[in-house]
Protein backbone atom coordinates (compact mmCIF):
# COMPACT_ATOMS: atom_id res chain seq x y z
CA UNK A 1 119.25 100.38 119.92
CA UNK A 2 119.55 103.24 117.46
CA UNK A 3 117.58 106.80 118.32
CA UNK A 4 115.37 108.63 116.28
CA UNK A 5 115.16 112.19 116.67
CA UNK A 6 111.03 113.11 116.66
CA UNK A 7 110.34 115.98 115.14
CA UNK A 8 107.49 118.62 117.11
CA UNK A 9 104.65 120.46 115.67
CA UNK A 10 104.50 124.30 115.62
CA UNK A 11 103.94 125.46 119.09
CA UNK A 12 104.88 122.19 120.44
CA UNK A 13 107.50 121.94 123.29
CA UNK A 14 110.07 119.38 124.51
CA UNK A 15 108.69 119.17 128.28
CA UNK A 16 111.08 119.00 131.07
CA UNK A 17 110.08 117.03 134.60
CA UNK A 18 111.76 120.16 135.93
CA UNK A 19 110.02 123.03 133.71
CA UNK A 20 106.81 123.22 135.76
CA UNK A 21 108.34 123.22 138.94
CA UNK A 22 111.17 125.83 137.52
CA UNK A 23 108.09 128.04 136.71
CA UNK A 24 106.24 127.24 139.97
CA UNK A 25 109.30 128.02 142.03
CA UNK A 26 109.70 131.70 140.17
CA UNK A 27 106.78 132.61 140.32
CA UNK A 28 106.87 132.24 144.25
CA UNK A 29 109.96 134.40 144.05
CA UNK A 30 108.29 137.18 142.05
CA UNK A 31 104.82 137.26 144.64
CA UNK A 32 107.67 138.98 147.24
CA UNK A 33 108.33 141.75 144.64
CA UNK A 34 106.03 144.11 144.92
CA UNK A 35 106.07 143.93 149.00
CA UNK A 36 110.42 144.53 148.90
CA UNK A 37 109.50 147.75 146.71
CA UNK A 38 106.23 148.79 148.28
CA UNK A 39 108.83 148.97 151.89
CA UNK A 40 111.26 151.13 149.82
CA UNK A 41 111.51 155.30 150.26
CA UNK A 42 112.98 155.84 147.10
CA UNK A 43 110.57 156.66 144.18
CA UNK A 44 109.99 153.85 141.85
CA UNK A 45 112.28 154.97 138.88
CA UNK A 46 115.09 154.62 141.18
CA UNK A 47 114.47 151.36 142.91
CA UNK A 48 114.46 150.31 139.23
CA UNK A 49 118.08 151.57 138.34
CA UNK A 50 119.70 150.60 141.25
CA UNK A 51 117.67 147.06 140.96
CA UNK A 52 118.20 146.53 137.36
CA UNK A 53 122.14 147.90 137.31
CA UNK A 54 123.33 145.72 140.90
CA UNK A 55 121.16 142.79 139.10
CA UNK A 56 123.02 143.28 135.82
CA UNK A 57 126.64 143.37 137.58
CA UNK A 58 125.86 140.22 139.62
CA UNK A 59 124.81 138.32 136.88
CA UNK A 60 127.68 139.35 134.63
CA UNK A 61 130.32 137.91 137.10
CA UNK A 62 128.06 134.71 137.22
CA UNK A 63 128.17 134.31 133.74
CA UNK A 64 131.95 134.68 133.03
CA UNK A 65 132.80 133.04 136.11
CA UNK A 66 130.62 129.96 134.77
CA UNK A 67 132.45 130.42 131.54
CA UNK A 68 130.14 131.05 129.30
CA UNK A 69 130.72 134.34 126.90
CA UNK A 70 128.05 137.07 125.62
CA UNK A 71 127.63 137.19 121.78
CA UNK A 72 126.01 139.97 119.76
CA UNK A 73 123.29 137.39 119.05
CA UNK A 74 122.73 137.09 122.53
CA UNK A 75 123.01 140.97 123.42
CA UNK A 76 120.46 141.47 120.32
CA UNK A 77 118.00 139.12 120.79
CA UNK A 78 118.18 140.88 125.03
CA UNK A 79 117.44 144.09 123.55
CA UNK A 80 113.76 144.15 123.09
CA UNK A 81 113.32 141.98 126.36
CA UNK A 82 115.53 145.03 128.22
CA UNK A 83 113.04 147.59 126.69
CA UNK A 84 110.28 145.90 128.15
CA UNK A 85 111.38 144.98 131.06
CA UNK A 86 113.01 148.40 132.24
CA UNK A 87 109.32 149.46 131.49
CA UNK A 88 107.94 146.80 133.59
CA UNK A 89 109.82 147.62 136.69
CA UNK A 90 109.89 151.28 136.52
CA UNK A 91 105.91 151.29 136.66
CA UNK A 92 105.24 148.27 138.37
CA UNK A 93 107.55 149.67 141.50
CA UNK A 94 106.06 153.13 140.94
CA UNK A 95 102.47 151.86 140.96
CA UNK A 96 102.84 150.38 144.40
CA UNK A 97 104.21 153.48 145.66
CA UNK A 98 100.94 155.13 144.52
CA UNK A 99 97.83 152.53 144.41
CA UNK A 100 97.88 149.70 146.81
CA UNK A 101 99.23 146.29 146.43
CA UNK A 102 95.85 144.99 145.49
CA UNK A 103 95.46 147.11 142.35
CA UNK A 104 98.19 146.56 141.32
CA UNK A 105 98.18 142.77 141.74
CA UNK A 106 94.61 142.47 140.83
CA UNK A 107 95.85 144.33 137.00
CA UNK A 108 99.03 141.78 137.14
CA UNK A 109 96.55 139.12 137.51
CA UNK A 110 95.30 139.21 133.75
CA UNK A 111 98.42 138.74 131.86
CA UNK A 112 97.82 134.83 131.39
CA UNK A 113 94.61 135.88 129.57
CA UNK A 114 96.57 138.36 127.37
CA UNK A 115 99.16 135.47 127.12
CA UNK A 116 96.22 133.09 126.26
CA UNK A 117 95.33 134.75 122.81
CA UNK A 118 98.62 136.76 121.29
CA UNK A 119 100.27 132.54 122.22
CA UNK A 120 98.15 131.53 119.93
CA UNK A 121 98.69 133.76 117.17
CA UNK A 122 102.36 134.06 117.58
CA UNK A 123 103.50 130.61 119.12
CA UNK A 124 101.01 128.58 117.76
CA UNK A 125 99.88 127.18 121.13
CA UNK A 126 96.67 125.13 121.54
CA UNK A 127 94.87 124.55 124.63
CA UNK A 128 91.65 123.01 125.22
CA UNK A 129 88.62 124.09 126.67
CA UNK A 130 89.52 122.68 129.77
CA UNK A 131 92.60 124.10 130.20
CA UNK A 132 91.27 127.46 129.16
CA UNK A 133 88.76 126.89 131.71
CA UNK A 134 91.39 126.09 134.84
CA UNK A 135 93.46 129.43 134.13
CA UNK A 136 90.47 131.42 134.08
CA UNK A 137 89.74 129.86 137.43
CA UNK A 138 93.15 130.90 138.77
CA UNK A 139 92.56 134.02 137.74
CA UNK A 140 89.40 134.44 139.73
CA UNK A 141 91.19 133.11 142.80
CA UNK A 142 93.74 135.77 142.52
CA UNK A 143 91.11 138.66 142.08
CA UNK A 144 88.97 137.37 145.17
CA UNK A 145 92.09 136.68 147.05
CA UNK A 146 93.22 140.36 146.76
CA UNK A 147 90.34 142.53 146.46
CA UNK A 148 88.75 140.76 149.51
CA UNK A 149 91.19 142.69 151.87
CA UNK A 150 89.47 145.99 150.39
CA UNK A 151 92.49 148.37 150.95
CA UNK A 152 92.34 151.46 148.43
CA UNK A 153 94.41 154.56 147.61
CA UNK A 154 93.81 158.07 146.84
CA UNK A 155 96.16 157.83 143.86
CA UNK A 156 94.65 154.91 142.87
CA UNK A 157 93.74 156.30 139.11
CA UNK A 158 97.44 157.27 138.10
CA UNK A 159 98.85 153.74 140.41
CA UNK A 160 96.36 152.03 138.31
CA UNK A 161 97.09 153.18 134.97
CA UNK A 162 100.78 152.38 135.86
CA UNK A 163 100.25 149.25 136.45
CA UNK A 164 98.39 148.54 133.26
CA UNK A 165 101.49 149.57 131.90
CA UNK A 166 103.56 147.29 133.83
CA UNK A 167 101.51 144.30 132.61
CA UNK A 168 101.50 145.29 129.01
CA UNK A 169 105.48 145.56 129.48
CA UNK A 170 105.86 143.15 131.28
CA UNK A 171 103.45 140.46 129.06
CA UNK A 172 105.29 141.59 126.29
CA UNK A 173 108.94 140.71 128.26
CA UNK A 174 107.16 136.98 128.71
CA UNK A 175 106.70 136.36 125.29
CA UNK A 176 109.89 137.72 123.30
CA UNK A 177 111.66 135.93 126.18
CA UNK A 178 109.96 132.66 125.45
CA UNK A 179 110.24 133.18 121.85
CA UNK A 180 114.71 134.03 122.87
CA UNK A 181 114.75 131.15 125.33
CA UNK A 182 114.95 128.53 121.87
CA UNK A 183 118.25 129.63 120.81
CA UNK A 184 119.77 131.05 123.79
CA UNK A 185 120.89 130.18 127.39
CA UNK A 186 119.22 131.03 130.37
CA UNK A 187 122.02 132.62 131.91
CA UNK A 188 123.73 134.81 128.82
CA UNK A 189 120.14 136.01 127.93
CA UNK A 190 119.24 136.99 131.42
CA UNK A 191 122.23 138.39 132.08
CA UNK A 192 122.07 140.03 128.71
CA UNK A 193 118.20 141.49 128.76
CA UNK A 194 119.33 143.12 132.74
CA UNK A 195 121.60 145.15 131.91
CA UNK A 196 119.92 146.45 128.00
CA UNK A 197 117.33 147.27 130.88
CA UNK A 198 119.61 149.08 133.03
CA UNK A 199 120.58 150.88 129.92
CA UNK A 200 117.54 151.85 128.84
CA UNK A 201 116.12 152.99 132.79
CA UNK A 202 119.15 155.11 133.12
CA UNK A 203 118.26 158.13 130.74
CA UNK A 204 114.30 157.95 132.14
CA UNK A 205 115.69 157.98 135.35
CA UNK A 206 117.83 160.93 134.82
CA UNK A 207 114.87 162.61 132.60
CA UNK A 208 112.64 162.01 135.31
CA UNK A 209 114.34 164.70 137.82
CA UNK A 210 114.58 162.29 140.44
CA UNK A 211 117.69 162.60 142.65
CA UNK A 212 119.97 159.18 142.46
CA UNK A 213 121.37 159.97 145.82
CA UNK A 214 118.56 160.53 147.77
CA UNK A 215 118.35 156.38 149.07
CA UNK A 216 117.65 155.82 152.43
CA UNK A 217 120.29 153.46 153.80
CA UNK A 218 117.39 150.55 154.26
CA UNK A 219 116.45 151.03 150.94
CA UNK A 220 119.52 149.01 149.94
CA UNK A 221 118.31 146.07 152.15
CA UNK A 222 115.25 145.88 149.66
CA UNK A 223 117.19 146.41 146.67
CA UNK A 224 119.24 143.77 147.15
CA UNK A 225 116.47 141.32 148.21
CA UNK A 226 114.37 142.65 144.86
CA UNK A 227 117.89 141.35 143.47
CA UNK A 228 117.97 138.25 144.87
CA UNK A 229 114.78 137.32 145.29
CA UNK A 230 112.67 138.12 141.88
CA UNK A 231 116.21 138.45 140.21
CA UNK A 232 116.56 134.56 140.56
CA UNK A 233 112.81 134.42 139.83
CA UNK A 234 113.82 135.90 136.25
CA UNK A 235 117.11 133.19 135.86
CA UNK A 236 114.75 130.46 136.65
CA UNK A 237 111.81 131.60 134.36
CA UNK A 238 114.04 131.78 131.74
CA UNK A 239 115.69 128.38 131.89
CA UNK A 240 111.77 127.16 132.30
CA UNK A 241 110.87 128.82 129.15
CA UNK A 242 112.31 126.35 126.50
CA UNK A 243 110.64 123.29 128.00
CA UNK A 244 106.54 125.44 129.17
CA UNK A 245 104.35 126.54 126.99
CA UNK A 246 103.62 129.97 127.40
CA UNK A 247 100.24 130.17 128.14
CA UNK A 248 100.60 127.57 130.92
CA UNK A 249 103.74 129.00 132.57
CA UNK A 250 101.81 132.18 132.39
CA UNK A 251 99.18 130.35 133.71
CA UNK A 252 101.71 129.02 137.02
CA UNK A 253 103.14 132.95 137.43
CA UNK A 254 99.47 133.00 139.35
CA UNK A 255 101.28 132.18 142.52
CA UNK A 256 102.80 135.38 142.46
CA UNK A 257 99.96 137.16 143.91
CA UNK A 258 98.79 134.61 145.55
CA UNK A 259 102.24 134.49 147.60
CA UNK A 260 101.85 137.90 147.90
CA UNK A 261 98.40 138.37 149.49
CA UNK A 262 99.92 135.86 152.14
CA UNK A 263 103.27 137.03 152.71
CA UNK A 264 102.03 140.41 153.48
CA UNK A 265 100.34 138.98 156.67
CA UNK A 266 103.90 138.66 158.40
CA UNK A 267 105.89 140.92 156.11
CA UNK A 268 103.00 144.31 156.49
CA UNK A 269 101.22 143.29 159.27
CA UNK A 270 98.44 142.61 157.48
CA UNK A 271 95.59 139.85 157.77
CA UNK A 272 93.92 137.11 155.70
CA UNK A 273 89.96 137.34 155.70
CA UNK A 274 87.83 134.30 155.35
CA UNK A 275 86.91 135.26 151.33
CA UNK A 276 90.53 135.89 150.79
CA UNK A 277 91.53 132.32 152.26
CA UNK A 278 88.45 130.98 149.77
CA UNK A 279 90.10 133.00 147.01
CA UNK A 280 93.85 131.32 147.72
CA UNK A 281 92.44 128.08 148.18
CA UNK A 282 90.78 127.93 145.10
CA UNK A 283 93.43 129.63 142.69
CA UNK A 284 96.15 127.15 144.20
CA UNK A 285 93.32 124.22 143.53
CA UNK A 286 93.26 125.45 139.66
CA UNK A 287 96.88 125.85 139.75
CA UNK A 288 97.09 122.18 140.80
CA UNK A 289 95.19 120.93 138.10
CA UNK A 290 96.92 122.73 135.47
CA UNK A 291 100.06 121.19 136.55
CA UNK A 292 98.64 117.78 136.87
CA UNK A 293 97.45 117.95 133.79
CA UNK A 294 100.66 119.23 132.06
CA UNK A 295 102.83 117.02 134.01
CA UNK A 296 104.38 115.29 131.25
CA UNK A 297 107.87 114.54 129.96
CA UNK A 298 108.16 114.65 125.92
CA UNK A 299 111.97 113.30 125.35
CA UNK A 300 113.45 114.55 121.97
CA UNK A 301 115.16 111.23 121.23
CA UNK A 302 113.56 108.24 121.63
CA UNK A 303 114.49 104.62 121.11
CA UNK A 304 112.46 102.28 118.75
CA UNK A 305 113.38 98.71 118.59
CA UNK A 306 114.91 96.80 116.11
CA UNK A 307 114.21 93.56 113.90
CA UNK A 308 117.63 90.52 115.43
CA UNK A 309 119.13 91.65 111.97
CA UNK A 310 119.97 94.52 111.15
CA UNK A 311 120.57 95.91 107.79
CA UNK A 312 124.11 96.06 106.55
């Protein structure tokens, strides 16, 4: 039975059984970031270069010693996605050294809305009204899940502003990674856009007066969990890219603060309140649906059947 190759609108994606539970899985990994950094001493600038350059050596021995090889169209197409994401970390792990968790999760919360309209424009994406309606939901889960534990900070106006920044960064990471993930593998290009990051953190880092040496020894027990932990979350994301549309794996990366706002109840010490366990509840329920709904496999090459004889 021969195989026809189908051929996919613009903005259309080949779906993977895997690439909503790839997304679903990183985005659990990324809801423990902002609780390793919040736990570190070191100012945020530095968590980032010591994150972003162990992350960038790890991943380099994974790639060569899976055998795959960098290429300058690999390193390139990394180099806007480093920018961006050195930007990402250095304010996102500043801003929950200054605002609380909550802020800053609470700003994190809106990227799938920022997602929502520039995927349009520049992937082509289409969603329908009910779809648009279920992430908006999940967002609103997140916001009540966070804000109903009420913490605040006095540096709340510069944490905030930070984090603003982190989401515009780190938005803008999402999509020229989704846009990279087409042409290039997972691991190369993650490997690749870590360490144009720890490039580009190193001379803010040194610009920024803050001492490189001044780490408190359990700061490297958090470092190296922001480099497991998220640092896989990234890998994963990645690979998930090529087969998710952007606005709904945007959509999915609302577990992150959800998984947050409940890890912190062991991790911090700190406690769920009834509106918060509404807020959870119903951003997982939204979550669900947008899953269920998305659930399905679109295989490249399908068979089509054939008359007893064939043609010469």
């Amino acid at each position: 039975m021969p195989l026809v190759r189908r051929t996919f609108p613009k903005g259309a994606v080949t779906r993977h059984p895997l690439g909503l539970s790839a997304s679903a899985f990183a985005a659990v990994l990324w809801g423990f970031g902002g609780i390793f950094a919040a736990l570190t001493y070191a100012p945020g600038v530095v968590v980032a270069f010591y994150r972003l350059w162990v992350g960038a050596g790890v991943l380099i021995v994974l790639t060569y010693s899976t055998r795959r090889r960098f290429t300058w169209s690999t390193m390139l197409a990394a180099l806007p996605g480093g920018a961006f994401l050195a930007g990402d970390m250095t304010m996102f792990y500043s801003a929950v050294r200054l605002a609380s968790i909550v802020d800053v999760t609470v700003i994190g919360a809106f990227q799938p809305a920022i997602v929502l309209v520039v995927g349009r424009r520049l992937l082509g994406e289409r969603l329908t009204q009910r779809d648009v309606f279920w992430i908006v939901l999940a967002m609103a889960g997140v916001v009540v899940a966070v804000v109903g534990h009420g913490q605040t900070s006095s540096h709340q106006t510069l944490g905030d502003l930070l984090a603003l920044g982190a989401l515009l960064s780190f938005t803008s990471y999402w999509l020229v990674s989704k846009n990279a993930s087409e042409s290039h593998d997972a691991m190369t290009y993650t490997a690749g856009v870590t360490l144009m990051a720890a490039v580009v953190v190193t001379p803010v880092v040194l610009l920024s007066g803050e001492s490189l040496g001044h780490v408190h020894p359990g700061d490297w027990v958090w470092v190296a969990l922001l480099v497991l932990v998220p640092g896989t979350g990234h890998l994963v994301m990645n690979w998930a890219h090529r087969y998710v549309e952007a606005s709904i794996s945007s959509a999915i990366s609302c577990l992150s603060p959800l998984v947050a706002a409940v890890a912190a109840v062991p991790i911090l010490g700190q406690s769920l309140r009834p509106v918060q366990v509404v807020g959870v509840v119903a951003g997982l329920a939204a979550l669900a649906v947008i899953a269920a709904r998305h659930r399905v496999t679109t295989v490249a090459e399908v068979p089509i059947s054939r008359s007893r004889k064939s043609p010469p």
